[in-house]
Structure formats: structure tokens, C-alpha cells
Protein backbone atom coordinates (compact mmCIF):
# COMPACT_ATOMS: atom_id res chain seq x y z
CA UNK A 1 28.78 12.00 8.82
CA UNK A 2 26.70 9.71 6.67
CA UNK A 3 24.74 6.98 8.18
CA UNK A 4 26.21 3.54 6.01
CA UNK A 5 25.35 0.26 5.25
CA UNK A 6 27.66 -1.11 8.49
CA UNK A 7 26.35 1.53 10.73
CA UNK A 8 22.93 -0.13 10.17
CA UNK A 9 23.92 -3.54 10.44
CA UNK A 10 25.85 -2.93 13.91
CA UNK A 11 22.28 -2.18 15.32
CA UNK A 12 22.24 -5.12 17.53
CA UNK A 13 18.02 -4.95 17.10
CA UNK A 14 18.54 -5.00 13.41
CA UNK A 15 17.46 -8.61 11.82
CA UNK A 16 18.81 -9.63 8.69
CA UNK A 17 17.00 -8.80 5.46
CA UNK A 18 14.37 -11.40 4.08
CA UNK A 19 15.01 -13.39 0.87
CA UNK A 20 13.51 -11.30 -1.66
CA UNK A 21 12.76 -12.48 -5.60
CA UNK A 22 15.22 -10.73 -7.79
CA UNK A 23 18.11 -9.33 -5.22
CA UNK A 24 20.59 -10.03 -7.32
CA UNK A 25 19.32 -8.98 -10.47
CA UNK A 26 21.53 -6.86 -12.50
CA UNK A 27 20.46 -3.66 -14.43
CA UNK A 28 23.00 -1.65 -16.80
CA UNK A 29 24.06 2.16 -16.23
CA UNK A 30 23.71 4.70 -18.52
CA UNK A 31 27.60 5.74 -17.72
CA UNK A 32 28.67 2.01 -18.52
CA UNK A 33 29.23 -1.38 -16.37
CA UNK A 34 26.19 -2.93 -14.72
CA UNK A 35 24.70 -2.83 -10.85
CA UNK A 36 22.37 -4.62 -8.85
CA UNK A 37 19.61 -2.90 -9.15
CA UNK A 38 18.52 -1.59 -5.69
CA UNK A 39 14.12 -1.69 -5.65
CA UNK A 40 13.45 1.21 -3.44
CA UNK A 41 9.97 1.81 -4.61
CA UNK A 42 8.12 -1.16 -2.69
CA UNK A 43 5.49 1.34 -1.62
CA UNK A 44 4.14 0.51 -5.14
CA UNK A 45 4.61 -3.14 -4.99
CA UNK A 46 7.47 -5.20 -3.47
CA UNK A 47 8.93 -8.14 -4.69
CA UNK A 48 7.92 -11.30 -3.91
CA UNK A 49 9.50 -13.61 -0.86
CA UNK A 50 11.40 -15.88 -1.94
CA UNK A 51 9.46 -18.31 0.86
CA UNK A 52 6.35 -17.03 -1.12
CA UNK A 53 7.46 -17.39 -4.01
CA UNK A 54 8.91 -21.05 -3.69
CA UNK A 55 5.49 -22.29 -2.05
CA UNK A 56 3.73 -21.08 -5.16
CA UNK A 57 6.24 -22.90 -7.10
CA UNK A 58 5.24 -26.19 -5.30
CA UNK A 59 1.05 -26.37 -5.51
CA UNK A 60 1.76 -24.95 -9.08
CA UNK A 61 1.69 -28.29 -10.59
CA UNK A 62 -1.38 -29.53 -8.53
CA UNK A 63 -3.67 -26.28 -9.40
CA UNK A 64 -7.18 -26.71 -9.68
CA UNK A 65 -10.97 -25.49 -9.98
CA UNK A 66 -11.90 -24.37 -6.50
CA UNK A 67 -15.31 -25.41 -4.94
CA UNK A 68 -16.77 -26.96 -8.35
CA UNK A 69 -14.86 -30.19 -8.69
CA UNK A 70 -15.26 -33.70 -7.53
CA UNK A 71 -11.62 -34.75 -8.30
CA UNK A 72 -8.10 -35.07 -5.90
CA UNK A 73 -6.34 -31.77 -7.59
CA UNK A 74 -10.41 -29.77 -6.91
CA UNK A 75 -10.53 -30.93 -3.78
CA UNK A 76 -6.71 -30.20 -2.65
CA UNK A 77 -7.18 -26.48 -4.14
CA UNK A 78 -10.70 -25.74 -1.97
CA UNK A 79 -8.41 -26.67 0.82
CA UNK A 80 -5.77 -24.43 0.09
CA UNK A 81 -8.14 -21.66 -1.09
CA UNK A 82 -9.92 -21.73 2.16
CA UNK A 83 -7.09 -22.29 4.10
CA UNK A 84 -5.84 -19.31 3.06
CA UNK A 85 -8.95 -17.37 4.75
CA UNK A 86 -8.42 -18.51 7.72
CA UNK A 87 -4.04 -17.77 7.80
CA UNK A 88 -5.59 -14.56 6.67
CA UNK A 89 -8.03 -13.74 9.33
CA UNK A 90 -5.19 -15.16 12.09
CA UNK A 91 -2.67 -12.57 10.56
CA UNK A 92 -5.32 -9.52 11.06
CA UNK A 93 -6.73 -10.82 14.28
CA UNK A 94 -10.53 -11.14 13.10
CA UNK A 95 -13.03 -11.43 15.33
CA UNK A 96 -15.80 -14.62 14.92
CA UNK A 97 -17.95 -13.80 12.55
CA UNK A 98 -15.80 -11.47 10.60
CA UNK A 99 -15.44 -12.60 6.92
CA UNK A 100 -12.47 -12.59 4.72
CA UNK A 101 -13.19 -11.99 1.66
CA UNK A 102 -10.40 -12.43 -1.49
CA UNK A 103 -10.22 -9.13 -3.95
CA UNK A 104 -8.05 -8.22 -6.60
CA UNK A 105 -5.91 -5.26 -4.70
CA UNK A 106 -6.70 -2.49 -1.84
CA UNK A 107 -8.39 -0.59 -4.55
CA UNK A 108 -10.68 -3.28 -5.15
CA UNK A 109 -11.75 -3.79 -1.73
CA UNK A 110 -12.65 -0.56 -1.08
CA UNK A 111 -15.02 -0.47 -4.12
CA UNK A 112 -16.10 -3.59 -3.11
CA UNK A 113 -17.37 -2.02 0.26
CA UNK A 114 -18.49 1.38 -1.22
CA UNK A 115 -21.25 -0.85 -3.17
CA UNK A 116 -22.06 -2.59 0.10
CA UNK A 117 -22.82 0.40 2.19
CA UNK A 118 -26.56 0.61 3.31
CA UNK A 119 -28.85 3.44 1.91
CA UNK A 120 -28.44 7.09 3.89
CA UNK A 121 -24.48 6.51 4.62
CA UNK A 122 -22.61 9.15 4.90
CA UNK A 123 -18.38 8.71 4.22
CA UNK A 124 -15.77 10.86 5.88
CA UNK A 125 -12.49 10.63 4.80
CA UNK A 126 -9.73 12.71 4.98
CA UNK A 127 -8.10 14.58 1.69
CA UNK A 128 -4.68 12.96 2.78
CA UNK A 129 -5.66 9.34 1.39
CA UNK A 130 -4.43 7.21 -1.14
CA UNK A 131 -7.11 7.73 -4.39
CA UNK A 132 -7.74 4.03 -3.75
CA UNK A 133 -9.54 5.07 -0.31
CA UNK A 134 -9.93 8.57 -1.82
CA UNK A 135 -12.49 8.13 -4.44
CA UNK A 136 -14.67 4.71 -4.51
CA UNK A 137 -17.42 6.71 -2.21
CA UNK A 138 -18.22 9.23 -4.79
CA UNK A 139 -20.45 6.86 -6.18
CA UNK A 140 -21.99 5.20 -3.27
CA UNK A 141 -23.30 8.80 -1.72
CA UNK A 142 -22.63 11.79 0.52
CA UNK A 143 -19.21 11.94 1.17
CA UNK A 144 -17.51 14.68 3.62
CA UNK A 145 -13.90 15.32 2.73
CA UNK A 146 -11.79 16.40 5.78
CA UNK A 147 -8.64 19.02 5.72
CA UNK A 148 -5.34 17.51 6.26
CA UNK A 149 -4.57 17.75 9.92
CA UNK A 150 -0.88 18.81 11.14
CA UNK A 151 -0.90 16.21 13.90
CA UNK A 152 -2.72 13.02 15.25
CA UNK A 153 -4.63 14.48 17.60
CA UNK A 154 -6.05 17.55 15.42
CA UNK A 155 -7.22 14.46 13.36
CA UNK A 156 -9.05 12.65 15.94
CA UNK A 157 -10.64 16.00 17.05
CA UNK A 158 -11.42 16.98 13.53
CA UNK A 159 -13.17 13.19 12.91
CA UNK A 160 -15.13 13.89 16.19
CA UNK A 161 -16.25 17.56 14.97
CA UNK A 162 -17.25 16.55 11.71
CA UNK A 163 -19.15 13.00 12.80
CA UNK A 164 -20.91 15.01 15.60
CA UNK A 165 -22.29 17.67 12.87
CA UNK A 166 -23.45 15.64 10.30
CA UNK A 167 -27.26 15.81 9.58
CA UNK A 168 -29.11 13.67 9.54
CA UNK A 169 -27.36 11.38 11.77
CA UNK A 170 -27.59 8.63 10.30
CA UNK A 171 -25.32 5.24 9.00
CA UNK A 172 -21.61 6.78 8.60
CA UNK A 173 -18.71 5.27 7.78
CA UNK A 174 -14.90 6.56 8.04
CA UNK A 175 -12.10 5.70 6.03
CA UNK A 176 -8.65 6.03 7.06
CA UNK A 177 -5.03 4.70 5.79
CA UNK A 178 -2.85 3.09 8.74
CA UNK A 179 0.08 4.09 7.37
CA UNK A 180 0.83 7.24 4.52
CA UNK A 181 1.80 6.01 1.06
CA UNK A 182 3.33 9.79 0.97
CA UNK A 183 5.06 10.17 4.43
CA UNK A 184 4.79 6.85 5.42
CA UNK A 185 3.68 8.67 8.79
CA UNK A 186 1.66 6.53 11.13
CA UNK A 187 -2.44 7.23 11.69
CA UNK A 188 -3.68 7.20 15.11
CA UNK A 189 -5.65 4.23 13.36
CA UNK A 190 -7.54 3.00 17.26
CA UNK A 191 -8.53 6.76 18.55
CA UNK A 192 -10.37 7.36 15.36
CA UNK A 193 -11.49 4.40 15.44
CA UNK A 194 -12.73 4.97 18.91
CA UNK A 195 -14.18 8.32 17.70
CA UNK A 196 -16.56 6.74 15.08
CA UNK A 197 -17.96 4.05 16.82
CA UNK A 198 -18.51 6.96 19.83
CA UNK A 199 -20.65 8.89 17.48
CA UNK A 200 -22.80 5.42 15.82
CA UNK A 201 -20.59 5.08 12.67
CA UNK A 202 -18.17 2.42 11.09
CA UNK A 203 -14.00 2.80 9.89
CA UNK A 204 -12.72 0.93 7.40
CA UNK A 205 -8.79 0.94 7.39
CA UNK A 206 -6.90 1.24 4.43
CA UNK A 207 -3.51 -1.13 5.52
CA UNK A 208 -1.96 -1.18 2.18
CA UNK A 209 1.02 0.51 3.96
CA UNK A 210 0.75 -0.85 7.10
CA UNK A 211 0.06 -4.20 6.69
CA UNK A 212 3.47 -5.19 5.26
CA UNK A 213 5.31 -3.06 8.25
CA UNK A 214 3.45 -3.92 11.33
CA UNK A 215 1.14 -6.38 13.02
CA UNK A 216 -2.62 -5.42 11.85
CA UNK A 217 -5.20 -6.45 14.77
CA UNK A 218 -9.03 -6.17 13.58
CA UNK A 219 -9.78 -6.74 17.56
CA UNK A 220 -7.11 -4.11 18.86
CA UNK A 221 -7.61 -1.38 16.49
CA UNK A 222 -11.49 -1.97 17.14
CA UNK A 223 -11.31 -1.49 13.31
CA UNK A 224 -14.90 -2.82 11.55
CA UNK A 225 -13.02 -3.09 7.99
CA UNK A 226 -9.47 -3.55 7.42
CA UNK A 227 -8.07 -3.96 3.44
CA UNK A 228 -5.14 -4.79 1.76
CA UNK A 229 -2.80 -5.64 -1.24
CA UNK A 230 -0.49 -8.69 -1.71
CA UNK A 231 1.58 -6.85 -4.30
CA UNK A 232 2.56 -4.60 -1.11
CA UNK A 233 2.77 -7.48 1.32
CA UNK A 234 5.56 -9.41 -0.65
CA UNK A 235 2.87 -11.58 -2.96
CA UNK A 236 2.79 -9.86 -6.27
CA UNK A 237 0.07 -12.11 -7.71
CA UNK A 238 -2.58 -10.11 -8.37
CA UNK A 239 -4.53 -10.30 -4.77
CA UNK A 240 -5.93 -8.21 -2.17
CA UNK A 241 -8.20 -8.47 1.09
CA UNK A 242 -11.49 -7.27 2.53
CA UNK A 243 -11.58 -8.61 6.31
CA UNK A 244 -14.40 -7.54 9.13
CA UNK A 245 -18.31 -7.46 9.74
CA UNK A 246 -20.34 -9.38 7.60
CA UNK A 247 -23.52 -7.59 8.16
CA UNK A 248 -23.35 -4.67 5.59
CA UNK A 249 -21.56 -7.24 3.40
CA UNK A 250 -24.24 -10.10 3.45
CA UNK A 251 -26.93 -7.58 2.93
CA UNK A 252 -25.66 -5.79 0.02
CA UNK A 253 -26.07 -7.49 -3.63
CA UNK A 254 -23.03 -9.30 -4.76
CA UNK A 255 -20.14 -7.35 -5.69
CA UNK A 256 -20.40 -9.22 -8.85
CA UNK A 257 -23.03 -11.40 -10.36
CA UNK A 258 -22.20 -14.61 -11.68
CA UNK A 259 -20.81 -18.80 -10.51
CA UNK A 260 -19.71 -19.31 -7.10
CA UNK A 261 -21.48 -15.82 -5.89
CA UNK A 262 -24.79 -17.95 -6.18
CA UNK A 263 -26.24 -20.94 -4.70
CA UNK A 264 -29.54 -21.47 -6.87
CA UNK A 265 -30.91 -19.98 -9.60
CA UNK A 266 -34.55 -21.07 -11.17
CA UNK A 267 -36.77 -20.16 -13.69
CA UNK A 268 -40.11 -18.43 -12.92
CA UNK A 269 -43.16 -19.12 -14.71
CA UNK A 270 -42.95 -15.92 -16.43
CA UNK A 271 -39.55 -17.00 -17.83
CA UNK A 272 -37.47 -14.67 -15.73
CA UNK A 273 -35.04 -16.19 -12.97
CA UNK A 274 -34.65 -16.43 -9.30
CA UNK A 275 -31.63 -16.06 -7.66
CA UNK A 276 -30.64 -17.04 -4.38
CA UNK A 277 -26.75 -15.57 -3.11
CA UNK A 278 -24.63 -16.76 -0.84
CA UNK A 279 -24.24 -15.47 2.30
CA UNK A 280 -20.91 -15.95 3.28
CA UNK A 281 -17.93 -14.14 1.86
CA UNK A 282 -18.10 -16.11 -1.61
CA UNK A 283 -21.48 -14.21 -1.93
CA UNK A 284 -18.71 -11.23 -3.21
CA UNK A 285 -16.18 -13.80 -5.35
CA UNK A 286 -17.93 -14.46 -8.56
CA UNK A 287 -16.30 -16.39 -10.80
CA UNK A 288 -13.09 -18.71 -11.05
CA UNK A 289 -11.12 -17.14 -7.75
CA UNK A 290 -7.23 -16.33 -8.01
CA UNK A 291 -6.45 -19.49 -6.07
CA UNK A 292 -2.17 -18.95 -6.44
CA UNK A 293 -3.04 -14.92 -5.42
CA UNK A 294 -4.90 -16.04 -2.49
CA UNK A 295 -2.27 -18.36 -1.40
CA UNK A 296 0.29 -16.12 -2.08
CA UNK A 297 -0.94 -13.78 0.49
CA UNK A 298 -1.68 -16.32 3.38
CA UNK A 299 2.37 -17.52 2.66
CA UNK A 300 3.35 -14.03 2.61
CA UNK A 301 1.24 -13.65 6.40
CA UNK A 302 2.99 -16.93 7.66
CA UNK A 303 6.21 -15.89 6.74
CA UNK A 304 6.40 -12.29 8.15
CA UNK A 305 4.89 -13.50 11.49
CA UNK A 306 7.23 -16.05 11.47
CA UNK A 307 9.67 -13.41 11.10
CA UNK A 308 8.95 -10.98 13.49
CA UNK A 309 7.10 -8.11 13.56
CA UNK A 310 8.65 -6.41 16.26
CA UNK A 311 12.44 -7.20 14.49
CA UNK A 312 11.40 -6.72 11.10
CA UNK A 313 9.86 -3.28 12.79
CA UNK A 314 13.38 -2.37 14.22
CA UNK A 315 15.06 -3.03 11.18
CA UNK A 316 13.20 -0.52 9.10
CA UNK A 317 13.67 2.19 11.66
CA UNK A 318 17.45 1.77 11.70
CA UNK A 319 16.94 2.40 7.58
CA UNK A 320 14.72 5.33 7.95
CA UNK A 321 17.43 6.80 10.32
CA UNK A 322 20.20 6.11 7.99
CA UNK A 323 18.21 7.57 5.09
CA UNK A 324 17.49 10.75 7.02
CA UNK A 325 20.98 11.07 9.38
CA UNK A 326 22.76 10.39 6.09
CA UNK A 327 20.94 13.37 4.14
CA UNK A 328 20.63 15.98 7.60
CA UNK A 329 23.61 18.42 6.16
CA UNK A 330 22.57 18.02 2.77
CA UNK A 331 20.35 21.57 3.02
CA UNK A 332 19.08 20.82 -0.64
CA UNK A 333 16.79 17.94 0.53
CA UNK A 334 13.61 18.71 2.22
CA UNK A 335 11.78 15.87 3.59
CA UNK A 336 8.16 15.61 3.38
CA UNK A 337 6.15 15.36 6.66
CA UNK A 338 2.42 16.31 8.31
CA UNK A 339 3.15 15.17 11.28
CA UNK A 340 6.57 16.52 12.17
CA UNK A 341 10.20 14.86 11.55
CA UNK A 342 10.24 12.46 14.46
CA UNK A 343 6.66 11.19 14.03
CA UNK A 344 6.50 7.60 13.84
CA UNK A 345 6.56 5.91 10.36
CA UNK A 346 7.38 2.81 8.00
CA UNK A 347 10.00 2.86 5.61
CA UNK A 348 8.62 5.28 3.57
CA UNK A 349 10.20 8.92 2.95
CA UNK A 350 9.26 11.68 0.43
CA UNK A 351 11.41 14.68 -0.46
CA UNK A 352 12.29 17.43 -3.43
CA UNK A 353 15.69 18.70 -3.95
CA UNK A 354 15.96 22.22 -4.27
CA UNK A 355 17.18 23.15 -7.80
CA UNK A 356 16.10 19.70 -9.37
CA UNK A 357 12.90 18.83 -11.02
CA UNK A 358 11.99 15.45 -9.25
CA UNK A 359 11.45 13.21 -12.71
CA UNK A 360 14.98 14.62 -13.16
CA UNK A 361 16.22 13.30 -9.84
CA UNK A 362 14.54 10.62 -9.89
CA UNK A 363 15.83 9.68 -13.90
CA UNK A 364 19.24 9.63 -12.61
CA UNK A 365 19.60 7.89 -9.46
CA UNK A 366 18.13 5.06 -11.82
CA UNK A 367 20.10 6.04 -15.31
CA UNK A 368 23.09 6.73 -13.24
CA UNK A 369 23.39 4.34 -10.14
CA UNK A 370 20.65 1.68 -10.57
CA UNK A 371 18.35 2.74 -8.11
CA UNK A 372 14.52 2.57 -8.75
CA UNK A 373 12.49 5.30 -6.57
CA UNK A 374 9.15 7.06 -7.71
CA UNK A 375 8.61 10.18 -8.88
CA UNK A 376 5.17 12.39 -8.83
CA UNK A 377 1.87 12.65 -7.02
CA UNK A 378 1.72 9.19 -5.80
CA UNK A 379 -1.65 8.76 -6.56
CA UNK A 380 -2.41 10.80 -3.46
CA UNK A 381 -2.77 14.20 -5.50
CA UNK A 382 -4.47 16.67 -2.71
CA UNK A 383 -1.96 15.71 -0.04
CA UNK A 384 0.94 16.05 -2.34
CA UNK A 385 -0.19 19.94 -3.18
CA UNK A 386 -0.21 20.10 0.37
CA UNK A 387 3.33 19.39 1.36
CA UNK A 388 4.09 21.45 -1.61
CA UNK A 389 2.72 24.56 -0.42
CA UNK A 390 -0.72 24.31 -2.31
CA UNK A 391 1.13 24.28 -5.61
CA UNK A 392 -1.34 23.58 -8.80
CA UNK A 393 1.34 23.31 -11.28
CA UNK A 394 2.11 20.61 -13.49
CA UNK A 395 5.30 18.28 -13.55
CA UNK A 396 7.01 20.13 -15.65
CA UNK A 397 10.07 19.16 -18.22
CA UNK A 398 12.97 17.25 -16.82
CA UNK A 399 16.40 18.39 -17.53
CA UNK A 400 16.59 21.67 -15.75
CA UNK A 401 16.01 22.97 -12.89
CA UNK A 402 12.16 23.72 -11.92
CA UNK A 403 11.80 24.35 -8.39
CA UNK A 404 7.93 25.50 -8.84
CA UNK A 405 7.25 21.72 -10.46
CA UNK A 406 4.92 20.21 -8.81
CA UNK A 407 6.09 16.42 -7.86
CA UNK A 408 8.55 14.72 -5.38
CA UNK A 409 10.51 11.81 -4.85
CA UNK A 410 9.78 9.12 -2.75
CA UNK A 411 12.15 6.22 -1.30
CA UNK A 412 10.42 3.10 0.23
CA UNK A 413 11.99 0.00 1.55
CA UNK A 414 11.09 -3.19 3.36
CA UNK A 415 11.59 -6.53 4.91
CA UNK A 416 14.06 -7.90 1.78
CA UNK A 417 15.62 -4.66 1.40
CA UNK A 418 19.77 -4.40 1.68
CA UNK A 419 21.55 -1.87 3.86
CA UNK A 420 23.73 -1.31 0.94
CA UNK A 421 20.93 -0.34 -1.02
CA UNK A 422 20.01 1.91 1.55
CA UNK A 423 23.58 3.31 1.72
CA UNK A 424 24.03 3.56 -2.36
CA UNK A 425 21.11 5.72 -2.17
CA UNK A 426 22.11 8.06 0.45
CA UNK A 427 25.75 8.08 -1.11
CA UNK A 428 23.80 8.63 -4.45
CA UNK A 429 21.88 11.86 -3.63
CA UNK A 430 24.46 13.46 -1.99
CA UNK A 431 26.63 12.93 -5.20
CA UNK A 432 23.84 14.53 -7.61
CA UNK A 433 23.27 17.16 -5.35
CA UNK A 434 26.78 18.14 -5.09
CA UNK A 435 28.17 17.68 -8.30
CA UNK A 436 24.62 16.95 -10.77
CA UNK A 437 24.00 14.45 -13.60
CA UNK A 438 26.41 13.13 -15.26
CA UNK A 439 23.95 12.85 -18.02
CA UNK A 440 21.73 14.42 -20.19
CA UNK A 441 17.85 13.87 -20.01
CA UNK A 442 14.62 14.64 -22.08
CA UNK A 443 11.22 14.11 -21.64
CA UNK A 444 9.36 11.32 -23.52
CA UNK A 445 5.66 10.39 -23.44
CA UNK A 446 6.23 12.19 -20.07
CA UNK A 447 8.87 10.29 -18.58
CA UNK A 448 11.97 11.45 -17.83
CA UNK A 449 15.09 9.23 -19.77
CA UNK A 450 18.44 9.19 -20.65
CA UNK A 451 19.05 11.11 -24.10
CA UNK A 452 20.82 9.60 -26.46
CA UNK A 453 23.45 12.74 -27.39
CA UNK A 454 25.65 11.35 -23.73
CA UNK A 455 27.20 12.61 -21.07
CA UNK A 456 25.73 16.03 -19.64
């Protein structure tokens, strides 16, 4: 029997959804009438608190120029600027001494810390990551890619092998997501980090998944890096996060050169320029700083630690199991997984539907029953082929059936998200598997829409 939208709400454990910007928007169907629209692609980027988004509303009107202003509304936004660092390094448990330092997204973070890393480091990461944690090392200088492991443990031993190996042993760092962006599968985030600092190197943990699921602790993970995204974490305002040790950071040159990364600059008799940088994290923040981003994110930390980690926690696992109990006779949907069904993960599921191309699938749970999911590679393209069965093809047409295209489908919810989103979607898939579009679709610019000639 399907799992529904009152099943999950009898959960006694099970906390009410948090106000969420645009819940009741309404989107139109392709088959007439309108819907609210159900987001179930917040692995991307959620939508905003409504908490978040009403204190953003209210220091609006006072916004100012951080740290270069002698006035009320300059002095009021340093306070709130740097305010924010600190709700910030109380929601990740930073140790003293570790700097926060403001960024424009995950991706942005870890670039930021690829151009800090001292000369001779070598990166491990594993081929499972998000590109964003993926690719910035490329640049920076030996980087060892690691096989995707088929359990936690085979990943801690694999870290150990390859750290032990290396040669010469010198500066390493590892990089490793918290939570998948694919599987939404959780990463045995402290034993590897245990692992690296066993063999003299560094992690840096990639919490864009985690972070808006689960209380992140710097000190607890024994993590030396931890980043993040606000458009993830329910603060879609163009800011992300670079917490942990300031050495590497202080040492490197600034992330960008320019005002507020420098604290005096001279000219030289030979009519060149001296520059003295910052040492703290604004030695990384050149220029004008997203002041409303930055607050947005230390509102979006108050609010889910206000809420509850542990309920909010709960909550999502009652969704996951009506998502997957609600699908478990439907033989057409296979689930994504490295780990194994029952590993532990965040409200994040990827599948394919045998007999559907996944842009397909995906075209008309949103064309058909106003439900937004993602279709694709998930900018996580190795991992992906790996679920897959090592398939290299492309995406393929939408429209017909293309079992050998390679792309899913993934479904991600979170702390704002209804049950009877949850249960629309389960009721939806069943429905196209069982009795297929009711439309017609064609491929355009590569995307997969509703054609114009009607009903299929």
C-alpha cells in the first residue's frame, strides 16, 4: 500500500513543516486547471524561510557600506555583517581560531581553498563528488582521484591506502561531501577524517548537502575545512561559507586583490606599490561584501537550530520512507544507491524508470502534475555513470522510451517541504508508470517540454 501524506503526519516524531517562501504558489498544468506547485528539487537550491526571508525584509531599509563608513546605517551593517560570522561559526561548532570566511556558494569556497593550499600538496578526492569539490584542485596541483567505494568502510580503507602510498609524503589534503547530492547517502565524514590527520594531511568537507539536514560540528567531525551554500540552507541570496584553520588561509595571497582584502598600500620609490593584507578572514573578501547574503545565512542557522535538528532530522526520514514504501511494488523504479537501500541519508533519492527516458519523466510529473524534480547528471557526472552501469551515452531525445539514456531523476525535499507534496509525487509516478503521459513531448534546446500538437 502506498505510504500518504497522513501516514507521515501520524509519525508522532514528525514536526511540522517550516514556513517556506512561495508554498502556495500556483503553477498551471499542461492538461488544464492550476496546482500548487510542489519544489522537490531543493538539492539545487531551496526556497527561502519565510523567518529568513522576513528578517531580510527588516535591515533592508537600513543597508549599508560595511567596514568603510563613519555613519549610523555603516556602523549598524559592520555589526550585522560580523555578527553574522560569529552565528555562523556557533552553527558549525568552530574551534578558536578558526575563521569564517563569507563566499559566494560551496563552489566558491572550494576554489577559494584550492588557491590557498601550500606548495607540494597533494588532493585526494573521491570520483563520487559534486564537480564543485570535484574539479577546483586541477589547478592547484597533484590530485589523486579515488574509485567509488560500495560502502563506508571500503572508503575509509581506500583513503588510508591511498594517503599511506603517496610519494613524497608530503602536505595532503582530502576532500569529501558529508552528504551525496546523488544518493543523498551519508559519508563516514569523522573516520576519514580521522584517517587523514593519521597519515599528516588535512579534509575539507563539502556540507552543501549536509548542512541544511543535520547539525555540522567543525570540533566533532575533527573536520579542518567545512563549506557551504545558503541557496541550499534556505537563504537563496547569493552566499556561501569557508569555516576552519586559518593557517593555510592567512598564508596564501588573497583570494582576490582589491578594498577591504588590504590594510595599506604605498608607493615605492621606484613607483611600484607595497601592499600589506589582512590577516584575518577579510584578507579573502575583496571588495563591497554581500552583507543581506551573509545575513541571510546566519538567520537561516538561527532558525533551523531553533528548530531542531534532531526533529527536523525525523521528519525527513518519515518522507524518505514514504517516497520509497510508496514506490517498493512499483518494479519499474530503481532507486539509486552506493551504499545499499537502508544506508543512512537526507532527503535526497535518485532513480530511472525502466521504459522512460528520465527528461521524459521528469517533463511530465512537472507538465502534468506540477511537480518540479531534476533530471540528468547532477553535476556529479563520474558517479552518475556509475550507478548506471558505466554507461557513456548521451541523454538522449525525450518522448520515447530510451532505456540505454544516460540520466536519472532525482527527488529532494526539506525542512518547508509538505507531506502532500511528498504524497502527489509518489501518487504521480505510479500513475505515469502505469498508464504514461498524458501528453506529448519534444526536445528543445535540450530540454524536454510539452509540444504544442496536445494530448499524447
Amino acid at each position: 500500500m502506498p505510504a500518504t501524506a497522513t501516514a507521515v503526519a501520524a509519525e508522532p516524531s514528525v514536526c511540522a513543516p517550516l514556513p517556506v517562501l512561495g508554498r502556495d504558489v500556483a503553477v498551471p498544468l499542461v492538461t488544464g486547471g492550476e496546482v500548487t506547485y510542489a519544489a522537490l528539487d531543493q538539492a539545487a537550491s531551496a526556497p527561502a524561510l519565510q523567518r529568513v526571508w522576513d528578517d531580510v525584509a527588516a535591515y533592508a531599509p537600513y543597508y549599508g557600506s560595511v567596514h568603510r563608513g563613519a555613519g549610523y546605517l555603516s556602523q549598524l551593517s559592520t555589526d550585522l555583517f560580523e555578527n553574522a560570522r560569529r552565528t555562523v561559526a556557533e552553527f558549525l561548532d568552530c574551534r578558536d581560531g578558526d575563521e569564517v570566511v563569507f563566499t559566494r556558494s560551496t563552489t566558491d569556497s572550494l576554489n577559494l581553498l584550492a588557491a590557498a593550499l601550500p606548495d607540494g600538496c597533494e588532493v585526494f578526492v573521491f570520483e563520487t563528488e559534486h564537480h564543485a569539490a570535484l574539479l577546483p584542485w586541477r589547478r592547484a596541483g597533484r590530485v589523486t582521484f579515488l574509485d567509488a567505494p560500495d560502502s563506508p568502510a571500503q572508503a575509509v580503507a581506500a583513503l588510508e591506502r591511498a594517503l599511506a602510498d603517496r610519494d613524497p609524503y608530503g602536505p595532503a589534503l582530502v576532500c569529501v561531501t558529508g552528504a551525496s547530492n546523488v544518493t543523498g547517502e551519508l559519508w563516514p565524514v569523522r573516520e576519514l577524517a580521522a584517517a587523514a590527520h593519521a597519515h599528516g594531511a588535512r579534509i575539507v568537507l563539502d556540507a552543501a548537502q549536509l548542512a541544511p539536514h543535520r547539525a555540522v560540528s567543525v570540533r566533532e567531525l575533527d573536520v579542518d575545512w567545512v563549506a557551504f551554500s545558503g541557496h541550499k540552507l534556505y537563504a537563496p541570496f547569493g552566499s556561501g561559507v569557508l569555516a576552519g584553520r586559518a593557517d593555510w588561509l592567512r598564508e596564501a595571497e588573497p583570494y582576490l586583490a582589491g578594498g577591504g582584502a588590504s590594510r595599506t598600500v604605498v608607493r615605492r620609490a621606484d613607483g611600484g606599490v607595497d601592499v600589506r593584507w589582512h590577516e584575518t578572514a577579510a584578507r579573502h573578501e575583496a571588495g563591497s561584501p554581500n552583507v543581506i547574503g551573509a545575513y541571510a545565512v546566519a538567520s537561516a542557522c538561527k532558525a533551523l537550530t531553533e528548530a531542531g535538528f534532531e526533529a527536523l532530522a525525523a521528519r525527513e526520514d518519515a518522507l524518505v520512507r514514504a517516497v520509497r514504501e510508496g514506490l517498493a511494488d512499483v518494479p519499474e523504479v530503481r532507486f539509486l544507491s552506493l551504499f545499499g537501500d537502508d544506508a543512512p541519508r537526507v532527503g535526497v533519492l535518485s532513480f530511472v524508470v525502466d521504459g522512460w527516458n528520465s527528461s521524459h519523466f521528469a517533463a511530465a510529473l512537472s507538465a502534468e502534475y506540477g511537480i518540479g524534480v531534476r533530471d540528468g547528471l547532477f553535476c556529479a557526472h563520474p558517479l552518475v555513470r556509475r550507478l548506471l552501469g558505466g554507461d557513456t551515452g548521451g541523454a538522449g531525445e525525450c518522448g520515447a522510451p530510451e532505456p540505454g539514456a544516460l540520466n536519472a531523476i532525482r527527488v529532494s525535499f526539506g525542512a518547508g517541504t509538505p507531506e502532500e507534496h511528498v504524497a502527489r509525487f509518489v501518487r504521480a509516478v505510479r500513475e505515469l508508470v502505469r498508464d504514461g503521459a498524458r501528453w506529448t513531448y519534444r526536445t528543445v534546446d535540450g530540454r524536454c517540454v510539452p509540444d504544442a500538437s496536445g494530448r499524447a
